[in-house]
C-alpha atoms as a PDB file:
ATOM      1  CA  UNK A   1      34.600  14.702  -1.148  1.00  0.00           C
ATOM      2  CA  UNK A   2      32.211  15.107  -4.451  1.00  0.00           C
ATOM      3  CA  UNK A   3      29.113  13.691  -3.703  1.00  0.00           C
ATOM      4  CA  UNK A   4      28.059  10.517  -6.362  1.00  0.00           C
ATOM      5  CA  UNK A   5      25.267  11.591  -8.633  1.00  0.00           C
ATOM      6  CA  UNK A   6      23.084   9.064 -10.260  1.00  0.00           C
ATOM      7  CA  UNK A   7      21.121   9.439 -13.424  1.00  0.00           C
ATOM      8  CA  UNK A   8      17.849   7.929 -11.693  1.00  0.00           C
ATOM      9  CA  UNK A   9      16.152   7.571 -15.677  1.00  0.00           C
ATOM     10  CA  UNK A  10      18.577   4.342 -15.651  1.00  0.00           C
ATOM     11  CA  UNK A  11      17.370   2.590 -12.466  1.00  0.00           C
ATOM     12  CA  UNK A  12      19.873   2.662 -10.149  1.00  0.00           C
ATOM     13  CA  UNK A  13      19.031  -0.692  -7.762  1.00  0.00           C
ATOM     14  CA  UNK A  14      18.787  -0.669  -4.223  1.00  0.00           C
ATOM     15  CA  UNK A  15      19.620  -3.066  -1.646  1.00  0.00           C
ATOM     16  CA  UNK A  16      18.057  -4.183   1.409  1.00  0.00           C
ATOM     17  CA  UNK A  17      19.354  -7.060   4.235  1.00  0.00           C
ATOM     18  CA  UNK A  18      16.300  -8.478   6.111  1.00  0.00           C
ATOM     19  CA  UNK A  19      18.428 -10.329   8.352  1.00  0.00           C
ATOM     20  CA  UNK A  20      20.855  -7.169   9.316  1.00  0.00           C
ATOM     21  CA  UNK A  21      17.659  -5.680  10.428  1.00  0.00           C
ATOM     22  CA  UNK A  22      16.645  -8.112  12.767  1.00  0.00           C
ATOM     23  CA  UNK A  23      12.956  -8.280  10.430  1.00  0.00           C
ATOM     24  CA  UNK A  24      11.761 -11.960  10.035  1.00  0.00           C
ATOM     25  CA  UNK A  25      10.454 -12.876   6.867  1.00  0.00           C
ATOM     26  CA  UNK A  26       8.765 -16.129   4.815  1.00  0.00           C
ATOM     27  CA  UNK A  27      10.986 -18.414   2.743  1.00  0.00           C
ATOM     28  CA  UNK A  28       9.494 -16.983  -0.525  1.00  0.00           C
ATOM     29  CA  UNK A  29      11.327 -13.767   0.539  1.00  0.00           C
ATOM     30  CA  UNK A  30      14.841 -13.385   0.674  1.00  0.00           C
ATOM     31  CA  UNK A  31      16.780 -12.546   4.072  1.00  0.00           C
ATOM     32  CA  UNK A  32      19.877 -11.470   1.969  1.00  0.00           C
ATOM     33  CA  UNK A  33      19.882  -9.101  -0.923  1.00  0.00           C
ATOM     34  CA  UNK A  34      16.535  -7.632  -2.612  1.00  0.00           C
ATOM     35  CA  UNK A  35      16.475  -4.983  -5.181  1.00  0.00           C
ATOM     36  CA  UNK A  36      13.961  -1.880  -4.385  1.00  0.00           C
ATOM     37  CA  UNK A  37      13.699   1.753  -4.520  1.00  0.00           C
ATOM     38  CA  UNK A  38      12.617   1.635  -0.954  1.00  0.00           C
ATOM     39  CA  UNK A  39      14.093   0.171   2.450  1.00  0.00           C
ATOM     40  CA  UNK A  40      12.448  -1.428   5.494  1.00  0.00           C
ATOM     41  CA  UNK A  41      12.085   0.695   8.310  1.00  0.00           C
ATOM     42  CA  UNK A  42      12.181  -1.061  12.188  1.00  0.00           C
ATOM     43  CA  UNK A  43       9.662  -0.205  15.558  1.00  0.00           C
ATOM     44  CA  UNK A  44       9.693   3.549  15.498  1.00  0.00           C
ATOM     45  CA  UNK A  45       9.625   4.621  12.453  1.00  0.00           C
ATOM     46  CA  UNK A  46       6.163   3.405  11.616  1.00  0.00           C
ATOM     47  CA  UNK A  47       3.204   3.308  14.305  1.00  0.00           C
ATOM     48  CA  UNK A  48       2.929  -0.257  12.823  1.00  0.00           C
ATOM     49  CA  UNK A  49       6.229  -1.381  13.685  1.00  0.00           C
ATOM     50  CA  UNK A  50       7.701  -1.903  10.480  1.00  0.00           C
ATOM     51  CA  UNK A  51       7.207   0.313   7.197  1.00  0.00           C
ATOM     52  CA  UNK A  52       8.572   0.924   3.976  1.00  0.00           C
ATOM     53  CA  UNK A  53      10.202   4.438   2.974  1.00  0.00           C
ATOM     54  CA  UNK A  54      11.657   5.932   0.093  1.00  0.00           C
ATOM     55  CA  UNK A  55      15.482   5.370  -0.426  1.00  0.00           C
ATOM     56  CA  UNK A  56      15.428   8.294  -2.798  1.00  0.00           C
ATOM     57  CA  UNK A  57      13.794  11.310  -3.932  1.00  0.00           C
ATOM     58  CA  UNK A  58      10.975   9.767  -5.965  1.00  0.00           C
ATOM     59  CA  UNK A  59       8.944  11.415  -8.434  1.00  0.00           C
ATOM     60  CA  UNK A  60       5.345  12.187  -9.105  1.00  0.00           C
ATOM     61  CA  UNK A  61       3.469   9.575 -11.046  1.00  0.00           C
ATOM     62  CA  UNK A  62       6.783   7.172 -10.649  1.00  0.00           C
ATOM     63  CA  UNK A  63       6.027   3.378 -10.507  1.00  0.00           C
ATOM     64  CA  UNK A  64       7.221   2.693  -7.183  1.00  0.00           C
ATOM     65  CA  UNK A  65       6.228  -0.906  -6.857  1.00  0.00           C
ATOM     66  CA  UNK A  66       4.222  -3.891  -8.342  1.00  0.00           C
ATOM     67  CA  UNK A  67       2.423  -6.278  -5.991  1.00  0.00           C
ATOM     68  CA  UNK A  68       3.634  -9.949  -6.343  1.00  0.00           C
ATOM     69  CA  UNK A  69       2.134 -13.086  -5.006  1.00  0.00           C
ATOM     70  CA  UNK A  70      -1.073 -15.618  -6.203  1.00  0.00           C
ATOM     71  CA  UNK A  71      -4.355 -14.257  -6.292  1.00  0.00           C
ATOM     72  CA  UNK A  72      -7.100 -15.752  -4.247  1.00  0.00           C
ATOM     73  CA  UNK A  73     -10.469 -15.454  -4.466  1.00  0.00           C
ATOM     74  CA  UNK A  74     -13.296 -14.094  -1.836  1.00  0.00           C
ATOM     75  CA  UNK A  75     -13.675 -17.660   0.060  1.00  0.00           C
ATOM     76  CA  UNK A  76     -10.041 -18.160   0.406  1.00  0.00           C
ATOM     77  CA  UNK A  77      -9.256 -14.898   1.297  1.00  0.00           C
ATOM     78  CA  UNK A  78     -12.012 -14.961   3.675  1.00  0.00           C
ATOM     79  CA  UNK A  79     -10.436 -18.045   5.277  1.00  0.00           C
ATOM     80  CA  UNK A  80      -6.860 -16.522   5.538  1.00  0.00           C
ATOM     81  CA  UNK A  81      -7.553 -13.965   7.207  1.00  0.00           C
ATOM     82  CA  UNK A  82     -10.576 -14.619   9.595  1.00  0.00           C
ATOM     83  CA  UNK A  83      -8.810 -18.196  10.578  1.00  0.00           C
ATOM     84  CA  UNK A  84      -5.068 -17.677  10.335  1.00  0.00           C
ATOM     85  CA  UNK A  85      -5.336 -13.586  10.638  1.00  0.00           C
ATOM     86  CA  UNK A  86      -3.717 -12.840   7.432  1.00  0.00           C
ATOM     87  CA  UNK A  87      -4.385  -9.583   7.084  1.00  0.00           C
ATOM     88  CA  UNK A  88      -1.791  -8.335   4.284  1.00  0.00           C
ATOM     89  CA  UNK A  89      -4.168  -9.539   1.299  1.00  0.00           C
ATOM     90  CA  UNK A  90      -4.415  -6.769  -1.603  1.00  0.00           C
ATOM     91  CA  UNK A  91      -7.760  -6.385  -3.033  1.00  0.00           C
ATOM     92  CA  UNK A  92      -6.884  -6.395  -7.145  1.00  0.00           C
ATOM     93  CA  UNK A  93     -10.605  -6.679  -8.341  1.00  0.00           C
ATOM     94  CA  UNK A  94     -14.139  -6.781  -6.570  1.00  0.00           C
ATOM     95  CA  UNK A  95     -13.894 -10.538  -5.894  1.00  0.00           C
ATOM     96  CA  UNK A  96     -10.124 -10.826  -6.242  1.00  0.00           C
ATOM     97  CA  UNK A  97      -7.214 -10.391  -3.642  1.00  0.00           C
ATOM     98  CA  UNK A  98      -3.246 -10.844  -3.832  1.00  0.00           C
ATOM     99  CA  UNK A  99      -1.235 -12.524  -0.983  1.00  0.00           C
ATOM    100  CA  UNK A 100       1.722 -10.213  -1.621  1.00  0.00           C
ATOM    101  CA  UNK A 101       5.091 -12.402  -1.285  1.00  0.00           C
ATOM    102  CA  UNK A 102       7.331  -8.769  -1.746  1.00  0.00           C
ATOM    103  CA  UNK A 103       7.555  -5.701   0.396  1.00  0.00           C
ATOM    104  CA  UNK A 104       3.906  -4.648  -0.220  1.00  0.00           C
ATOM    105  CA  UNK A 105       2.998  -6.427   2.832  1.00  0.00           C
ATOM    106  CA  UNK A 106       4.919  -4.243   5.171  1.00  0.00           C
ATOM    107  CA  UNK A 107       3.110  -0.963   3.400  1.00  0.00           C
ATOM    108  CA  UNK A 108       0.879   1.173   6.115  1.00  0.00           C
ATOM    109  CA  UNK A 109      -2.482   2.777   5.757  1.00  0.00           C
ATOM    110  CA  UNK A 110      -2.535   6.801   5.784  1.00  0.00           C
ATOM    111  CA  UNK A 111      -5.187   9.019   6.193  1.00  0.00           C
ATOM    112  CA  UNK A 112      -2.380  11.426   4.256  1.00  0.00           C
ATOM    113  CA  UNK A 113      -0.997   8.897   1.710  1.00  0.00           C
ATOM    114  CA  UNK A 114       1.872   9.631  -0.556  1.00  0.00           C
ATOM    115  CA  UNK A 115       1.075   6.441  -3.090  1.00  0.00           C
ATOM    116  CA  UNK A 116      -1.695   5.317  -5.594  1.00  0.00           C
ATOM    117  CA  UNK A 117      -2.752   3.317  -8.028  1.00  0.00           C
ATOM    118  CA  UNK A 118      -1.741   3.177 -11.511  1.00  0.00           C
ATOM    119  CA  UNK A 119      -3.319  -0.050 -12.080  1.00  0.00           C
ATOM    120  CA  UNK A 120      -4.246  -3.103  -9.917  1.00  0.00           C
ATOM    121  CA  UNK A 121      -1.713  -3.328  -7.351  1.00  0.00           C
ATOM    122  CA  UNK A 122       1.002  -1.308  -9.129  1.00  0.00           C
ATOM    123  CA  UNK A 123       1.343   1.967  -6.898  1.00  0.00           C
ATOM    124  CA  UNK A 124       3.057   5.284  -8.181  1.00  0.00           C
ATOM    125  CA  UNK A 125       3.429   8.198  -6.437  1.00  0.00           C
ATOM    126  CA  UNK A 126       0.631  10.702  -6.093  1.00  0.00           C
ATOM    127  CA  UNK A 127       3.019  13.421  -5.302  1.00  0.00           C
ATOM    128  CA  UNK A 128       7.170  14.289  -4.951  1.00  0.00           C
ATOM    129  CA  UNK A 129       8.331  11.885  -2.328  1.00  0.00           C
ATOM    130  CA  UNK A 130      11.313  13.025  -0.434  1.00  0.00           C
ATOM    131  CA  UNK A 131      13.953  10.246   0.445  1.00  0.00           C
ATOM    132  CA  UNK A 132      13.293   8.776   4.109  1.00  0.00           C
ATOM    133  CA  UNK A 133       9.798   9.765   3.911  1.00  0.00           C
ATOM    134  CA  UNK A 134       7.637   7.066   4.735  1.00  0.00           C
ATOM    135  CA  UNK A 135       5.610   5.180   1.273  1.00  0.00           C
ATOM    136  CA  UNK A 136       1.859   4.942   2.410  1.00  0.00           C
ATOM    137  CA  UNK A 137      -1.514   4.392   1.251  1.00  0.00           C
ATOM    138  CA  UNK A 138      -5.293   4.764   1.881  1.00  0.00           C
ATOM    139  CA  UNK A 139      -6.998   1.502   2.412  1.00  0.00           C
ATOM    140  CA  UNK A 140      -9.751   2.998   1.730  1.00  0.00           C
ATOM    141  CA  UNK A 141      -9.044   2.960  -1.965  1.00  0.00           C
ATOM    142  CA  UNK A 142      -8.802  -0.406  -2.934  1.00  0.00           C
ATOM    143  CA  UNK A 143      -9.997  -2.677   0.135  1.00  0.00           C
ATOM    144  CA  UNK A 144     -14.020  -2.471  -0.898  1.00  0.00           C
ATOM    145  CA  UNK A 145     -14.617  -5.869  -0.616  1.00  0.00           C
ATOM    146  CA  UNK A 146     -18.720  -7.069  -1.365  1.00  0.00           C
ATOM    147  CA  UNK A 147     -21.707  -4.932   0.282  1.00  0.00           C
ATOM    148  CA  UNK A 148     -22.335  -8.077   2.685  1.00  0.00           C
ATOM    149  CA  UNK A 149     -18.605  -8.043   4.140  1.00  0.00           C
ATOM    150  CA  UNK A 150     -18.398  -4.956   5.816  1.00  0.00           C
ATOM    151  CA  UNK A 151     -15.004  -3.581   8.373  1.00  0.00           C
ATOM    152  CA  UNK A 152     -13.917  -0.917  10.313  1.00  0.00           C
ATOM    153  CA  UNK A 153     -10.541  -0.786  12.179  1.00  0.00           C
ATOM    154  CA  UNK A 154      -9.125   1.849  14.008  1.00  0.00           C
ATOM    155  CA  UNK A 155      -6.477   4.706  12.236  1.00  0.00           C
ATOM    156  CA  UNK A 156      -3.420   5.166  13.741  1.00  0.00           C
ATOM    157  CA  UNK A 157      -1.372   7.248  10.806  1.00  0.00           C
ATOM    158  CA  UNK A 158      -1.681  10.278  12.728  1.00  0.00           C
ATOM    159  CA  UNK A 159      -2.037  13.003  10.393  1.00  0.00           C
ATOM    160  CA  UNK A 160      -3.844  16.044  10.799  1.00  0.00           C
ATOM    161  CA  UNK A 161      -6.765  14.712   8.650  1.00  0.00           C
ATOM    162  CA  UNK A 162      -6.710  11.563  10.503  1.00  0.00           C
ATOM    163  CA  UNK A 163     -10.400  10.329  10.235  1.00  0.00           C
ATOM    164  CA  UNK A 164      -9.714   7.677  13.500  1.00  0.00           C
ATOM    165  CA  UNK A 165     -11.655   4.816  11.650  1.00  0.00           C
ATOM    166  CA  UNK A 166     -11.437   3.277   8.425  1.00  0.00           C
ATOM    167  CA  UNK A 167     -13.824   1.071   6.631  1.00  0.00           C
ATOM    168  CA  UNK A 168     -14.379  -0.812   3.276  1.00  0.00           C
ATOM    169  CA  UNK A 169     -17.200   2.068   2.982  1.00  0.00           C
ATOM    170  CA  UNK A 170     -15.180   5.194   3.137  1.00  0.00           C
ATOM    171  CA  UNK A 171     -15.037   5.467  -0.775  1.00  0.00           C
ATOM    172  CA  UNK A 172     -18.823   5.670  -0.929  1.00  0.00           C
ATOM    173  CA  UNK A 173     -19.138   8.540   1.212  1.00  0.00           C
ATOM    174  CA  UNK A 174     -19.897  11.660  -0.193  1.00  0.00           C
ATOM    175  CA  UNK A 175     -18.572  13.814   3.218  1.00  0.00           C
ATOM    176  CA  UNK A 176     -14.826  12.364   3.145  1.00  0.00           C
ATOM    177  CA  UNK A 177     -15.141  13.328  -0.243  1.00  0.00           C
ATOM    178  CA  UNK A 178     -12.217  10.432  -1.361  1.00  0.00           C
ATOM    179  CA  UNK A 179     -13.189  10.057  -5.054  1.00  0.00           C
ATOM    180  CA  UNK A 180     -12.073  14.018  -5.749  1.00  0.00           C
ATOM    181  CA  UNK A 181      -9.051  13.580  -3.363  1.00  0.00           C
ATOM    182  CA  UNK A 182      -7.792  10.548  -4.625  1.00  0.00           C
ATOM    183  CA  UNK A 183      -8.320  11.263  -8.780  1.00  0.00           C
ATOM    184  CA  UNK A 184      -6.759   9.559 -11.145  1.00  0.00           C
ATOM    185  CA  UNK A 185      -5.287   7.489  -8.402  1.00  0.00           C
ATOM    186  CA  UNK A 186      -8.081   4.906  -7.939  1.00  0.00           C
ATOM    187  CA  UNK A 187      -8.047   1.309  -9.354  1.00  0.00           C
ATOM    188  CA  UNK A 188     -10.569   0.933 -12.299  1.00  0.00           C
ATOM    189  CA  UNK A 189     -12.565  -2.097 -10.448  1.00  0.00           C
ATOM    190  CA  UNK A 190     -13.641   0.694  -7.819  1.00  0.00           C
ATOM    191  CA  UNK A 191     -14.392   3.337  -9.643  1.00  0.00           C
ATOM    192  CA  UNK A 192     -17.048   0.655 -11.701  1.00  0.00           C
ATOM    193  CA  UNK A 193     -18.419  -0.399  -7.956  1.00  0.00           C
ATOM    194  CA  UNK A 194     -18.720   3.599  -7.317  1.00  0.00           C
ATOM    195  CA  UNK A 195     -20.152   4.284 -10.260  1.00  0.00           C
ATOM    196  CA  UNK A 196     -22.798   0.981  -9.364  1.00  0.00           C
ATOM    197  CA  UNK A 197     -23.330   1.852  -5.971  1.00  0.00           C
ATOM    198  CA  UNK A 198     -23.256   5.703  -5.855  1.00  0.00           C
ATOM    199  CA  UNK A 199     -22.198   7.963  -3.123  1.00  0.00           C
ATOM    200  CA  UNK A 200     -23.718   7.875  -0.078  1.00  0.00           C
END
């Protein structure tokens, strides 16, 4: 049988069912068809549980996905997370966060990330992304929050260059050396609080 070949310049839609695959969602997401260039991935796939991967080959500097949902500011995001333990906000600006109401909230961190930023929450793909590889990101280079609010959580992506924690102060550091790594990839919000700051 000839395999189908699609013409990918077009768009070609994808589908996911949230409810075929048992994943429970919020109201303002639906549980029957969404259309994506990625699928949701179950417990072991992801060391997170859940995780997003590529339902085709996807191409260096492709838009893979635009974060959707209100933005909040530093108090309320402060609130969500600390007293209802939100923690899928995406920082968009220095003082500025998105509640994400798409798949961006099931996105995992990676010390090895195939994904970056093209603008504020819009990531594209740093390199070729082979289909059923998992869509990841460094949270390193966007989640900077203020001097004052400071975080560190353990890394479990895995990778050979795994660096086992990961704070809202890894972009400053001159040894992880994130700024080179991550060029042309980095929201223009934190390259203006680099440039303020320095490298440390």
């Amino acid at each position: 049988m000839r395999k189908k070949v699609y013409n990918f310049n077009v768009g070609i839609p994808y589908t996911i069912n949230f409810q075929k695959l048992g994943i429970k969602v919020n109201k303002d997401v639906s549980k029957e068809q969404a259309l994506t260039l990625f699928e949701i991935q179950k417990a072991g796939y992801s060391s997170q549980g859940v995780g997003i991967s590529a339902a085709r080959n996807i191409y260096k500097d492709e838009e893979i996905i635009k974060t959707t949902g209100p933005i909040v500011g530093e108090s309320v995001s402060d609130t969500l997370y600390y007293t209802y333990g939100i923690d899928v906000l995406l920082q968009v600006g220095l003082k500025k966060w998105v509640l994400p109401n798409d798949a961006v909230r099931f996105l995992n961190h990676s010390c090895e990330p195939n994904m970056g930023f093209s603008g504020p929450g819009v990531f594209v793909a740093m390199r070729h992304i082979n289909e059923g590889e998992e869509l990841t990101f460094d949270y390193a280079i966007c989640e900077i929050n203020d001097t004052k609010y400071n975080w560190e959580i353990d890394c479990l992506c895995k990778t050979l260059s795994c660096r086992k924690k990961i704070s809202n102060q890894d972009i400053f550091s001159k040894k992880l050396k994130l700024i080179e790594k991550y060029k042309g990839y980095i929201p223009k919000f934190v390259l203006e609080e680099v440039e303020k700051r320095g490298l440390k």
